[in-house]
C-alpha atoms as a PDB file:
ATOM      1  CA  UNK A   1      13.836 -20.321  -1.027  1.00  0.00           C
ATOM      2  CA  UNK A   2      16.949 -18.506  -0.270  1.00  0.00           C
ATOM      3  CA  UNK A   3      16.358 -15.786  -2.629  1.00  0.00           C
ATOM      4  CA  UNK A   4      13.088 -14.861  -0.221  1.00  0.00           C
ATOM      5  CA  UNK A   5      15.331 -15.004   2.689  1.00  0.00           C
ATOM      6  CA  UNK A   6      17.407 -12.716   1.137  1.00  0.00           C
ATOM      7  CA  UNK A   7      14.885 -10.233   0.017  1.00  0.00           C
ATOM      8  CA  UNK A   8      12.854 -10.342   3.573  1.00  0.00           C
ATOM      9  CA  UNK A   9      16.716  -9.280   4.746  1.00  0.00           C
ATOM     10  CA  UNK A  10      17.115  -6.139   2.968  1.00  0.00           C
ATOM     11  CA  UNK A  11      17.187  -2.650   5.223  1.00  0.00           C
ATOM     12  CA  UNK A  12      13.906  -0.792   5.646  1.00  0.00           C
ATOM     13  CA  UNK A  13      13.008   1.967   3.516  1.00  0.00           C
ATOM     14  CA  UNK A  14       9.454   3.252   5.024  1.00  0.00           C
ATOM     15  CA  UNK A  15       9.245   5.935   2.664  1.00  0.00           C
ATOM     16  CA  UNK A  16      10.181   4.157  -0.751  1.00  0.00           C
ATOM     17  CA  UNK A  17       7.647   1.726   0.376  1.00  0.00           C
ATOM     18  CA  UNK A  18       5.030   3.538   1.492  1.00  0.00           C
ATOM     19  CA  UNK A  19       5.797   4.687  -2.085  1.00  0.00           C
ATOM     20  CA  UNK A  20       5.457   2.018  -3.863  1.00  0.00           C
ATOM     21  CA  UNK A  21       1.689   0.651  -2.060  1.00  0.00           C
ATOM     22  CA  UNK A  22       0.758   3.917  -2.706  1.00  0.00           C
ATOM     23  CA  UNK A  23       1.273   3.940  -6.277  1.00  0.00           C
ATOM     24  CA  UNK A  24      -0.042  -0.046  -6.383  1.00  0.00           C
ATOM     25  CA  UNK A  25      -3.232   1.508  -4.995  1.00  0.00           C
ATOM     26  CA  UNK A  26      -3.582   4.104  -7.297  1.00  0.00           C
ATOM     27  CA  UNK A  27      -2.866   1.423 -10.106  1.00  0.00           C
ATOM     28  CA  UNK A  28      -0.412   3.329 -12.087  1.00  0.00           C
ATOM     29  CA  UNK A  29       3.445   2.409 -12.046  1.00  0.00           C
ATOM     30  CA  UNK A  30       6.532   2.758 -14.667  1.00  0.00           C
ATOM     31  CA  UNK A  31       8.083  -0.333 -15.037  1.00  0.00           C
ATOM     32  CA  UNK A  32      11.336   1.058 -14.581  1.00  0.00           C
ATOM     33  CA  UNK A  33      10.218   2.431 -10.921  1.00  0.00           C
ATOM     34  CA  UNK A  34       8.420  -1.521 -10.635  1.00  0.00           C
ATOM     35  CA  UNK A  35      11.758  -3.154 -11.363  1.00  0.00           C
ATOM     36  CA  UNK A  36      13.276  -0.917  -8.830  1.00  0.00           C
ATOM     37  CA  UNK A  37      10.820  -1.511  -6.193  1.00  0.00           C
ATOM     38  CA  UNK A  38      11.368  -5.428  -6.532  1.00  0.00           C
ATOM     39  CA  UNK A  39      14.955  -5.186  -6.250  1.00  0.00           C
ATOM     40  CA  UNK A  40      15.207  -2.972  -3.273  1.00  0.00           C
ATOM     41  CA  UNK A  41      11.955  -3.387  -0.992  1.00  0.00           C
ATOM     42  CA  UNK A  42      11.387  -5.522   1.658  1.00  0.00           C
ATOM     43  CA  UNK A  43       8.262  -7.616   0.817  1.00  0.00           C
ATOM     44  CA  UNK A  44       7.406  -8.401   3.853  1.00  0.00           C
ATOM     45  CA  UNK A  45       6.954  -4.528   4.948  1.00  0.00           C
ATOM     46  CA  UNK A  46       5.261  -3.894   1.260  1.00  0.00           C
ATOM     47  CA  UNK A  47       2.698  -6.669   2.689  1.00  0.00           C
ATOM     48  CA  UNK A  48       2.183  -4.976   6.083  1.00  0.00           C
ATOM     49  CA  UNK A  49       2.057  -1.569   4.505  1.00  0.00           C
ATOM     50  CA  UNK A  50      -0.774  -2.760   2.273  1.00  0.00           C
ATOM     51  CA  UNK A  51      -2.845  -4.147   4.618  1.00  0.00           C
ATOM     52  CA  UNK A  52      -2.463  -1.458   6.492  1.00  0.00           C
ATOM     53  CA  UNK A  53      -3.414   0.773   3.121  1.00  0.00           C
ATOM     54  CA  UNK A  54      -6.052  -1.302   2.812  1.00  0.00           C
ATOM     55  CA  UNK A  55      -7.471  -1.045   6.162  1.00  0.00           C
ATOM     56  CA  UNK A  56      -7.396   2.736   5.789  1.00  0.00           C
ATOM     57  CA  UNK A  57      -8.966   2.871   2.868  1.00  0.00           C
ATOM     58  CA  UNK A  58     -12.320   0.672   4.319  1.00  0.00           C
ATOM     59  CA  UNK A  59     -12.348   2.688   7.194  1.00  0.00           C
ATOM     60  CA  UNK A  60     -12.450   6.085   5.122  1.00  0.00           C
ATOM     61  CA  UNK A  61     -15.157   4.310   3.068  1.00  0.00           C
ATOM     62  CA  UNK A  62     -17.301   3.894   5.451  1.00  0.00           C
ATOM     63  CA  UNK A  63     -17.090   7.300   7.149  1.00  0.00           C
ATOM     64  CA  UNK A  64     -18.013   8.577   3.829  1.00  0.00           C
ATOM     65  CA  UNK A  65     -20.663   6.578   3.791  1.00  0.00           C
ATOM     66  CA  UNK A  66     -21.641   7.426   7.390  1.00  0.00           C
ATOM     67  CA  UNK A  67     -21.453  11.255   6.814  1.00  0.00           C
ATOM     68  CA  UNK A  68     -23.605  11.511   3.413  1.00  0.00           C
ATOM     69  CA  UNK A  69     -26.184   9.389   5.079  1.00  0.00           C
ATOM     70  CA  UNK A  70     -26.058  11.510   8.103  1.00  0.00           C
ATOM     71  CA  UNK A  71     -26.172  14.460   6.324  1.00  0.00           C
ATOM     72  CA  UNK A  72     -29.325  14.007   4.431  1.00  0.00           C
ATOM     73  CA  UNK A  73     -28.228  13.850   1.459  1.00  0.00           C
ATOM     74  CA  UNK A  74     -28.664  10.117   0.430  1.00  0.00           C
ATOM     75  CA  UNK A  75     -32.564  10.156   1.691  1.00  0.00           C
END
């Protein structure tokens, strides 16, 4: 238990974690960069920032989906 209140104490990095969802997302990471990652992120900001990926990605989804019906295409 202390080693997660450790870890949920280490300084913010948006941009390494940002990163590192990104890379989850796109489903291809070394395992160097992966080892990395788990030693120096935050995990609760990796969980908020990929939610918040997540999130994005629906809502692009469905205005894809919106437009190409809209458009005529799909009909």
């Amino acid at each position: 238990m202390s080693e997660l209140r450790d870890a949920t104490k280490r300084p913010l990095s948006p941009w390494q974690t940002l990163r590192a969802v990104a890379w989850s997302f796109f489903g291809v990471r070394r395992s160097a960069d992966y080892a990395d990652d788990v030693a120096k992120l935050n995990p609760v900001h990796v969980v908020i920032a990929g939610l918040v990926g997540a999130a994005l990605f629906v809502v692009a989804l469905v205005l894809l989906v919106r437009w190409v019906i809209a458009s005529g295409v799909a009909g």
